[in-house]
Protein backbone atom coordinates (compact mmCIF):
# COMPACT_ATOMS: atom_id res chain seq x y z
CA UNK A 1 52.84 9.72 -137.55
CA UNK A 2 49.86 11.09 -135.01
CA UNK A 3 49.13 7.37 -134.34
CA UNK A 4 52.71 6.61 -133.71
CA UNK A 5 52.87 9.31 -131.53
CA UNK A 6 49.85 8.43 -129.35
CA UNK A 7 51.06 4.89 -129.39
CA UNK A 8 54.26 5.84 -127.83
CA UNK A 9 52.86 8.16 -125.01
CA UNK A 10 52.98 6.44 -121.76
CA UNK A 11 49.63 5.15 -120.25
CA UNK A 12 48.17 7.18 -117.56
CA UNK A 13 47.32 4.38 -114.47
CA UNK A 14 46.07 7.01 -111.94
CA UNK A 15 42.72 7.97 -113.88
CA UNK A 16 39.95 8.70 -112.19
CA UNK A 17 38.21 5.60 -113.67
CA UNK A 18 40.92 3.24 -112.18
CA UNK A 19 41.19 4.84 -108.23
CA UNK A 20 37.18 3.97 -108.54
CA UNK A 21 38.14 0.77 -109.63
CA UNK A 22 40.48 -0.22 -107.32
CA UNK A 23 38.33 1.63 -104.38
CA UNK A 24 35.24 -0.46 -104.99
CA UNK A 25 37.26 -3.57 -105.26
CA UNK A 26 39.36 -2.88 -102.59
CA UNK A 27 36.12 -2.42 -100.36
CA UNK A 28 34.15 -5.43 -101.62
CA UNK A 29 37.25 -7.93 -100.38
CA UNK A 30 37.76 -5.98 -97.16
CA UNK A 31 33.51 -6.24 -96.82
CA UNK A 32 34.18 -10.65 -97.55
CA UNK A 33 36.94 -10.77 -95.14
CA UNK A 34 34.75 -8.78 -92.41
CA UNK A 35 31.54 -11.29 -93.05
CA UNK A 36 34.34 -14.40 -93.03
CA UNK A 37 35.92 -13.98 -89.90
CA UNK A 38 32.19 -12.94 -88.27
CA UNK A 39 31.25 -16.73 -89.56
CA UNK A 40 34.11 -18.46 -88.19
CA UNK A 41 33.90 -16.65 -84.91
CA UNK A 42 30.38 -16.80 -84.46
CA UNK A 43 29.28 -20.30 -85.89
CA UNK A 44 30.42 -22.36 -82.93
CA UNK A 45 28.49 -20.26 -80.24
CA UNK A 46 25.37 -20.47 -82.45
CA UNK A 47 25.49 -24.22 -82.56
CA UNK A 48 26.17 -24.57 -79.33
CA UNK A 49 23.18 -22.16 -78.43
CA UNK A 50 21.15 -24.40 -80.46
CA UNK A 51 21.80 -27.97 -79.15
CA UNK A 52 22.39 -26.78 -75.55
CA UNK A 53 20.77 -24.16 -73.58
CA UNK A 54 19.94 -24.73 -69.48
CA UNK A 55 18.11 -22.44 -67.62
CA UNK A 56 19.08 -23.72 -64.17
CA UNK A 57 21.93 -24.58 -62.24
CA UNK A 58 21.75 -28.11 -61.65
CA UNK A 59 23.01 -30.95 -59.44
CA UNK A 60 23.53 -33.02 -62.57
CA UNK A 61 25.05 -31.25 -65.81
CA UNK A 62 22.94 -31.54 -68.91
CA UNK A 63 24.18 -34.01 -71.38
CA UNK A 64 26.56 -32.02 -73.77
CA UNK A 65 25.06 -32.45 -77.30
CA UNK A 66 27.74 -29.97 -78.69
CA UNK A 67 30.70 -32.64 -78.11
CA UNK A 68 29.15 -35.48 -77.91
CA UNK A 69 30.38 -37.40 -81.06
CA UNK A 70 28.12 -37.76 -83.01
CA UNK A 71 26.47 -41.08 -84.16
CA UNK A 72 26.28 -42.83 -87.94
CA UNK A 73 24.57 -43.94 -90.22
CA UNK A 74 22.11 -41.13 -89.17
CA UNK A 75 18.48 -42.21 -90.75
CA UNK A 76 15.89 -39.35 -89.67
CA UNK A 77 12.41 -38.64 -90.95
CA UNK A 78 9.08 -36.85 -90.58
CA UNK A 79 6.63 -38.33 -88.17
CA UNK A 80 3.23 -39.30 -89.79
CA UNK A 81 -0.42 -38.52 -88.51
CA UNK A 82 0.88 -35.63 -85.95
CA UNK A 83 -1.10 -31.97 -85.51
CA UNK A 84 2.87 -30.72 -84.67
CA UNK A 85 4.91 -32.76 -87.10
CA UNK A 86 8.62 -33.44 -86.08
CA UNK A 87 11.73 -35.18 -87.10
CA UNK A 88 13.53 -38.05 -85.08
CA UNK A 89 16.51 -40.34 -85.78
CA UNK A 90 16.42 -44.44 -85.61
CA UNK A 91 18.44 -46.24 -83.50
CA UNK A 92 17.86 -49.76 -84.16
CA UNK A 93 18.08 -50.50 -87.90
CA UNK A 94 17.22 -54.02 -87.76
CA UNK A 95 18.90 -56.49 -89.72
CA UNK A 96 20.88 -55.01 -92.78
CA UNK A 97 20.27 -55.55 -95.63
CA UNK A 98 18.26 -58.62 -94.85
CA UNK A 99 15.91 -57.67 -92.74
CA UNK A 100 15.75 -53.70 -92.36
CA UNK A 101 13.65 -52.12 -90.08
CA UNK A 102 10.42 -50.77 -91.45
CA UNK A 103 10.93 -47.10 -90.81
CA UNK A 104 13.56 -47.60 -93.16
CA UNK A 105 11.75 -49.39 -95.79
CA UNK A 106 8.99 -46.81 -95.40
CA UNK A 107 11.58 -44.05 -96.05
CA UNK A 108 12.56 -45.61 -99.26
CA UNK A 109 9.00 -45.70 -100.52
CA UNK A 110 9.15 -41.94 -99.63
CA UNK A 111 6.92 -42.53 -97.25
CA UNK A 112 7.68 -40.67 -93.60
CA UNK A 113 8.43 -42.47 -90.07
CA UNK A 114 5.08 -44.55 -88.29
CA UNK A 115 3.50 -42.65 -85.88
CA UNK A 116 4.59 -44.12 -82.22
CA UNK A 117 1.61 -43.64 -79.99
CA UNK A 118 3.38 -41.84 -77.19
CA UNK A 119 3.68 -39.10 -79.44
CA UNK A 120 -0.10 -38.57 -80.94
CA UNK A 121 -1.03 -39.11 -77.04
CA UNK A 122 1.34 -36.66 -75.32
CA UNK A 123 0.37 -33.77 -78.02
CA UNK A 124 -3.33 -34.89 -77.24
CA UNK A 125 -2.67 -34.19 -73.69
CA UNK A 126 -0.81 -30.89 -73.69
CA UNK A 127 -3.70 -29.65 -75.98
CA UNK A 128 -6.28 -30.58 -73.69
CA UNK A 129 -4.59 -29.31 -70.82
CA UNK A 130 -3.81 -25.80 -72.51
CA UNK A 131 -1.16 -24.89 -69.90
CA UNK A 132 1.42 -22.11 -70.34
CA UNK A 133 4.13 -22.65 -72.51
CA UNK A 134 6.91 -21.90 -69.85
CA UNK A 135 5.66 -24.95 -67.72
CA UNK A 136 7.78 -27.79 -68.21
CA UNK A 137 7.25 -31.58 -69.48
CA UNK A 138 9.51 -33.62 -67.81
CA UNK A 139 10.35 -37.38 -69.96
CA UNK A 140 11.67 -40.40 -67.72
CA UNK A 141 13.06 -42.91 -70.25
CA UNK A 142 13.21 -40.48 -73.18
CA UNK A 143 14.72 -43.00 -75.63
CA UNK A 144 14.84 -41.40 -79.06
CA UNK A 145 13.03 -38.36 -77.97
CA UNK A 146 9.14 -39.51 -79.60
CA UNK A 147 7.55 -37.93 -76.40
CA UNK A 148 10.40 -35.30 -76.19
CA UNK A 149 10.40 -33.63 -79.39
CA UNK A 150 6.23 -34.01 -79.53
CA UNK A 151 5.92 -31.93 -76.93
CA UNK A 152 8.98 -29.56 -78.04
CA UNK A 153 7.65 -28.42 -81.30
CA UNK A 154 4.46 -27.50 -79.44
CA UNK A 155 6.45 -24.82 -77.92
CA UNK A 156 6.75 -26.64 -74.42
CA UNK A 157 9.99 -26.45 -72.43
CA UNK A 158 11.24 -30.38 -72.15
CA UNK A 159 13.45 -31.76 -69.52
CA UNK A 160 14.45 -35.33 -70.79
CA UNK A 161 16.00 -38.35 -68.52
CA UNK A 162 18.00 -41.22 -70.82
CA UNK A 163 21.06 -43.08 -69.56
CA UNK A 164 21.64 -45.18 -72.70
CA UNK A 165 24.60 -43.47 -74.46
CA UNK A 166 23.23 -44.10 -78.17
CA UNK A 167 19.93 -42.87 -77.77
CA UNK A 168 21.41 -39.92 -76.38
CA UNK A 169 23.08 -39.40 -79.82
CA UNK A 170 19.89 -39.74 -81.31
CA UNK A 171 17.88 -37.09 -79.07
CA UNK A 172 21.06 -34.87 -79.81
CA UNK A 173 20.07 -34.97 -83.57
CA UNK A 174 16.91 -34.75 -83.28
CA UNK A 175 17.51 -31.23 -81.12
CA UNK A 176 19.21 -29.74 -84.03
CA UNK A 177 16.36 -31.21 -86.43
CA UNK A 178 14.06 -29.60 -84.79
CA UNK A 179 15.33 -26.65 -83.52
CA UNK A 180 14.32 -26.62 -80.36
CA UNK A 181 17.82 -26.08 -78.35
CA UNK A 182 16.38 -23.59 -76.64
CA UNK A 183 13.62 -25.77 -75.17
CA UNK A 184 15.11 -29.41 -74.31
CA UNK A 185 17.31 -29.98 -71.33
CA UNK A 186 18.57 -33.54 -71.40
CA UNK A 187 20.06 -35.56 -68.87
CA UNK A 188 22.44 -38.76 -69.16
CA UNK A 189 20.93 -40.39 -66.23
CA UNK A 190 18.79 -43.17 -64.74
CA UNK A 191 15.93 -41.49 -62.45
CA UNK A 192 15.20 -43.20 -59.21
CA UNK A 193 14.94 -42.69 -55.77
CA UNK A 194 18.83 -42.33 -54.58
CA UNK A 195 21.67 -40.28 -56.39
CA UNK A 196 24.56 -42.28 -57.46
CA UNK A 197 25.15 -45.50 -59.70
CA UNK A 198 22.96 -48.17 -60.81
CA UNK A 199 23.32 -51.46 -62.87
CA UNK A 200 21.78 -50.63 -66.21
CA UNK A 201 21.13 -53.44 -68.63
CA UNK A 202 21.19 -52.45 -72.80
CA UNK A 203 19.70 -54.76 -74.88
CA UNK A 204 21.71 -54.98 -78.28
CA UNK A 205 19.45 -54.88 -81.23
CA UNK A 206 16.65 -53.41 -79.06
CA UNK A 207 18.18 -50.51 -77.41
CA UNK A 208 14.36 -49.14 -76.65
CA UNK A 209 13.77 -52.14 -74.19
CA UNK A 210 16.50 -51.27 -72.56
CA UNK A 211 16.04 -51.69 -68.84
CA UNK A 212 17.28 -51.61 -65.17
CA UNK A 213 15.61 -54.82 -64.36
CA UNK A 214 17.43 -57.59 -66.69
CA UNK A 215 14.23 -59.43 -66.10
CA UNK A 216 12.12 -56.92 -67.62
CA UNK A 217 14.63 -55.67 -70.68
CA UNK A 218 14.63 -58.93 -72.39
CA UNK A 219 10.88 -59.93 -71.75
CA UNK A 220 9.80 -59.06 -75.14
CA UNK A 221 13.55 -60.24 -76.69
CA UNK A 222 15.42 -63.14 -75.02
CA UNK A 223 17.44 -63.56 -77.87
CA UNK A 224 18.86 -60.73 -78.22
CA UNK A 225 22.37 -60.12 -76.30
CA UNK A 226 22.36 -58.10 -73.26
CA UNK A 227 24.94 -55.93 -71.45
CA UNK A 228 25.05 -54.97 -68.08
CA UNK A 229 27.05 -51.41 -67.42
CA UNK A 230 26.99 -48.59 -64.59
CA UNK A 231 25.24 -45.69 -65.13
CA UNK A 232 24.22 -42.66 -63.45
CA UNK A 233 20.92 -42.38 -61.24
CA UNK A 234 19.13 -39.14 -59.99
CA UNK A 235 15.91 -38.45 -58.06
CA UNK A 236 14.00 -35.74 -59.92
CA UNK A 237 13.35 -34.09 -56.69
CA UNK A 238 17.09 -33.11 -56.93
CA UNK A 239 16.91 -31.75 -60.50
CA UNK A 240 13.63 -30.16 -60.66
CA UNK A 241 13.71 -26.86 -58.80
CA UNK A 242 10.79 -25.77 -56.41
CA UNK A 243 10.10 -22.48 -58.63
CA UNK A 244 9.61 -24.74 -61.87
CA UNK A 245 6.26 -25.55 -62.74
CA UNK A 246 5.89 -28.81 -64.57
CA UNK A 247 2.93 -29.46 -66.05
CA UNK A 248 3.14 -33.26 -66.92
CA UNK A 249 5.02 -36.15 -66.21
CA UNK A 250 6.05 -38.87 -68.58
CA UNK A 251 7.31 -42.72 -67.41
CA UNK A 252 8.24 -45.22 -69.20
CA UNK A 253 11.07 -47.02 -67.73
CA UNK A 254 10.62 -50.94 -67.70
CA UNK A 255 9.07 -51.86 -64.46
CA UNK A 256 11.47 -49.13 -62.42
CA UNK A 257 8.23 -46.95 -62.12
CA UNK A 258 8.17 -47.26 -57.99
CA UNK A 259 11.60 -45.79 -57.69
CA UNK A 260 11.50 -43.13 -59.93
CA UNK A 261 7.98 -41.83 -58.22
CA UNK A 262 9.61 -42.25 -54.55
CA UNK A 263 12.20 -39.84 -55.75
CA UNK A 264 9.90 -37.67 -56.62
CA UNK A 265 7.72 -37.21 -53.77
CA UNK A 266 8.37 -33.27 -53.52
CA UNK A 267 7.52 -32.91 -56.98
CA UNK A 268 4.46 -35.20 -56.93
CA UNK A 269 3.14 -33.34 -53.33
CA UNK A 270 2.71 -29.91 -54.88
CA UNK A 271 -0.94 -28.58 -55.43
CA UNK A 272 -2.64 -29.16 -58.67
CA UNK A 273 -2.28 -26.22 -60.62
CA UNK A 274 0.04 -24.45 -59.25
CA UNK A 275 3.46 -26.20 -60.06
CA UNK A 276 2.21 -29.38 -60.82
CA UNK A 277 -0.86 -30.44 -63.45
């Protein structure tokens, strides 16, 4: 009859053990939603931080990495051979599956990305010259970013000059890589000696060899199909400010050399180791 009893006593929900109960677990989701909404708030403006992050007001707008859409298939590895190892994307694949291109082959042997000698020789030089790291390396005809991110994972601030839309893509990614955001400015333009629009021609297949002069883009490739399009030209003397200091100067832009160095005369007159090594 005493178990009956107890059996038929109503059960006591307010005990101290539950309220603990339901306090902790009460603060636990309120401590999730908190940390949840912090994410979703916060992400973007990280991202963006990271993949876009200009010092200066300029006369041309950096390229926008954030919204740019973003290319695919994306095949990125490590660099061989390099004292500051990075990570870069390809953006010629060769001929799939026939005939792939042998960064890609070398990646499924687990073997990382050939060395490109720009990079080896830009790090060489930015060692030897020992400058400080706020002085700037400036790259005309960045292409994938080989002489771009070299120098950015050395700690050096990077301006970078590229006016073919898909390599763009491919410097984006290799910004977020290699985390260096914070360090590479890069500009969908043509460099030369007047600001406005120039005939650009892309070589399909080959977008490295890509090349103002049509002349001079398919030199190495006369097979391959070319396409002439508009884009966007800049003297550096109009992007680079007086107060930066640049330390060195990259060019490689297909036989277009003269005009980008006659727009930048101001840059090129300044006295050896003050703005300009």
């Amino acid at each position: 009859m005493a178990n009956a009893w107890k059996r038929n006593q109503p059960t006591k929900i307010l005990t101290p053990k539950s309220i603990l109960l339901f306090l902790l677990s009460s603060l636990l989701l309120l401590t999730f939603l908190y940390l949840a909404s912090q994410i979703q708030t916060s992400t973007p403006k990280t991202l963006k931080t990271l993949v876009q992050n200009p010092i200066f007001e300029r006369k041309i707008k950096p390229f926008d990495c954030y919204n740019s859409p973003q290319a695919h298939p994306v095949i990125a590895n490590l660099v061989e051979g390099l004292k500051y190892p990075f990570l870069y994307s390809l953006s010629d694949f060769g001929n799939l599956p026939e005939k792939p291109h042998k960064n890609i082959v070398r990646t499924l042997k687990g073997k990382p990305f050939r060395k490109a000698d720009i990079s080896g020789t830009v790090q060489e030089l930015l060692e030897k010259l020992k400058g400080d790291k706020n002085r700037i390396f400036v790259d005309v005809g960045a292409n994938v970013g080989l002489a771009t991110f070299a120098a950015a994972v050395m700690g050096f601030r990077v301006l970078a000059f590229e006016p073919v839309f898909e390599n763009l893509q491919r410097i984006c990614e290799g910004i977020y890589f290699n985390r260096v955001g914070n360090l590479v400015e890069v500009f969908e333009a043509a460099t030369s000696d007047s600001s406005g629009n120039i005939t650009f021609h892309k070589l399909v297949g080959r977008l490295d060899n890509s090349a103002v002069s049509a002349t001079s883009a398919k030199m190495a490739f006369k097979s391959n199909e070319e396409i002439a399009l508009q884009v966007k030209s800049i003297p550096l003397d109009e992007v680079i400010q007086e107060s930066e200091p640049v330390l060195l100067l990259k060019i490689d832009v297909q036989g277009w050399e003269y005009h980008v160095l006659k727009g930048a005369s101001k840059l090129l007159s300044r006295k050896k180791g003050e703005r300009l090594t």
